[in-house]
Protein backbone atom coordinates (compact mmCIF):
# COMPACT_ATOMS: atom_id res chain seq x y z
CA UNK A 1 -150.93 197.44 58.58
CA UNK A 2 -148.53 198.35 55.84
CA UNK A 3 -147.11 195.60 53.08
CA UNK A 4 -145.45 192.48 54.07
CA UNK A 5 -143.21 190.35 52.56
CA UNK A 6 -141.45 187.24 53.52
CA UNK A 7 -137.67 185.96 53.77
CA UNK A 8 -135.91 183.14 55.11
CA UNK A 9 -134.00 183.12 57.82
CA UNK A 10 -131.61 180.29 59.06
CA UNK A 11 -131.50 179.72 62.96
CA UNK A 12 -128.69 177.87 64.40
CA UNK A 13 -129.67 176.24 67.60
CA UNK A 14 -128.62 174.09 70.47
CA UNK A 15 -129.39 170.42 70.88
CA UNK A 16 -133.16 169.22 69.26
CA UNK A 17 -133.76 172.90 67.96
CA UNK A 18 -133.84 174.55 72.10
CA UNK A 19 -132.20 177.96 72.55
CA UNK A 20 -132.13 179.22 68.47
CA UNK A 21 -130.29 182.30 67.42
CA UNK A 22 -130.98 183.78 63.62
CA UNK A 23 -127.40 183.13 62.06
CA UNK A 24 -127.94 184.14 58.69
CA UNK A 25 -131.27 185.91 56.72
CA UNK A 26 -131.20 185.45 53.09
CA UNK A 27 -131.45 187.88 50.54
CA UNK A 28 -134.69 186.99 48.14
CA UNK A 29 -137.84 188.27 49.50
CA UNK A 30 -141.00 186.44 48.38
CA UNK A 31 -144.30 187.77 48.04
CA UNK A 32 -146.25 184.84 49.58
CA UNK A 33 -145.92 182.88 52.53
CA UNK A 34 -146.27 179.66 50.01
CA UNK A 35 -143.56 181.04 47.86
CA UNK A 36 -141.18 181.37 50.83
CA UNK A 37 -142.20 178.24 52.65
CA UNK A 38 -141.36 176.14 48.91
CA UNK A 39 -137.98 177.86 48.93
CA UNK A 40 -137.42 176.88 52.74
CA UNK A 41 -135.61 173.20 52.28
CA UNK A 42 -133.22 174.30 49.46
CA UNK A 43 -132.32 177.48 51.30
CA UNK A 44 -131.42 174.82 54.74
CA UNK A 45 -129.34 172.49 52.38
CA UNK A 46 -127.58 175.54 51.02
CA UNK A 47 -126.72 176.79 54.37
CA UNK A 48 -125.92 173.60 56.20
CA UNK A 49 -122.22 174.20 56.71
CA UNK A 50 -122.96 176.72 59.27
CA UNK A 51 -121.91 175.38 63.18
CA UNK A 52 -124.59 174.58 64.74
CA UNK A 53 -125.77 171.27 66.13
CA UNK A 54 -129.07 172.05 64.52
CA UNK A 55 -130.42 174.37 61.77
CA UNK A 56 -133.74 175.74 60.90
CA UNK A 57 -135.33 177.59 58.10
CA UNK A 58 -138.16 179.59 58.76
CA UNK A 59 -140.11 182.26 56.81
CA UNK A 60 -140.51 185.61 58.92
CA UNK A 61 -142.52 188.65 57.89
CA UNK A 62 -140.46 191.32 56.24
CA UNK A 63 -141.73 195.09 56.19
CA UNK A 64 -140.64 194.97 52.53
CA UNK A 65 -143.01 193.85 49.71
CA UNK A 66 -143.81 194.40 46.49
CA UNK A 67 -146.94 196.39 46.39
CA UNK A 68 -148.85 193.58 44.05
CA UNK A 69 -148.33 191.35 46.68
CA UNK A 70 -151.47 189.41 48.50
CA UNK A 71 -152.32 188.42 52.46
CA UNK A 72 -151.31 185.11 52.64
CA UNK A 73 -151.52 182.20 55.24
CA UNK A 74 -149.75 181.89 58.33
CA UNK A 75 -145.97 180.79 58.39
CA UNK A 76 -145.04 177.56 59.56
CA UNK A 77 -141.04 176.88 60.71
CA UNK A 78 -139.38 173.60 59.39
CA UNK A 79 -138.60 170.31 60.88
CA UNK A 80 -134.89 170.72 62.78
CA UNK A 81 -132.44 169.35 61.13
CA UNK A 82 -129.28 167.89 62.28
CA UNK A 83 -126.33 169.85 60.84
CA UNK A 84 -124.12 167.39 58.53
């Protein structure tokens, strides 16, 4: 497997975070999946004027990584939240 990076992308869904569509991918890439997953909350609040009932920020594996760059753990999505 070649190098992987990570980058946020924000989802826009339906009602209590059912049928989600990527609306938006943000530009930094991280190296780690702890880097992107600290970066996740500020990235939603940044992003919340987008219209969707609900929004979501979730890391997702990018083909595109610095070569220093470890293996990390597993990605976990954020808690919906309600768009304001």
């Amino acid at each position: 497997m070649g190098p992987v990076g990570y980058f946020i992308a924000i989802l826009g869904c339906a009602d209590s975070g059912a049928s989600c569509q990527t609306v938006a991918t943000l530009a930094p890439h991280y190296e780690s999946a702890a880097q992107c997953a600290a970066a996740r909350d500020d990235a939603l609040d940044r992003n919340s004027d987008l219209d969707f009932p609900t929004l979501i920020a979730q890391c997702q594996k990018s083909s595109v990584r610095p070569a220093a760059a470890k293996r990390d753990a597993p990605l976990a999505p954020t808690q919906p939240r309600a768009a304001a």
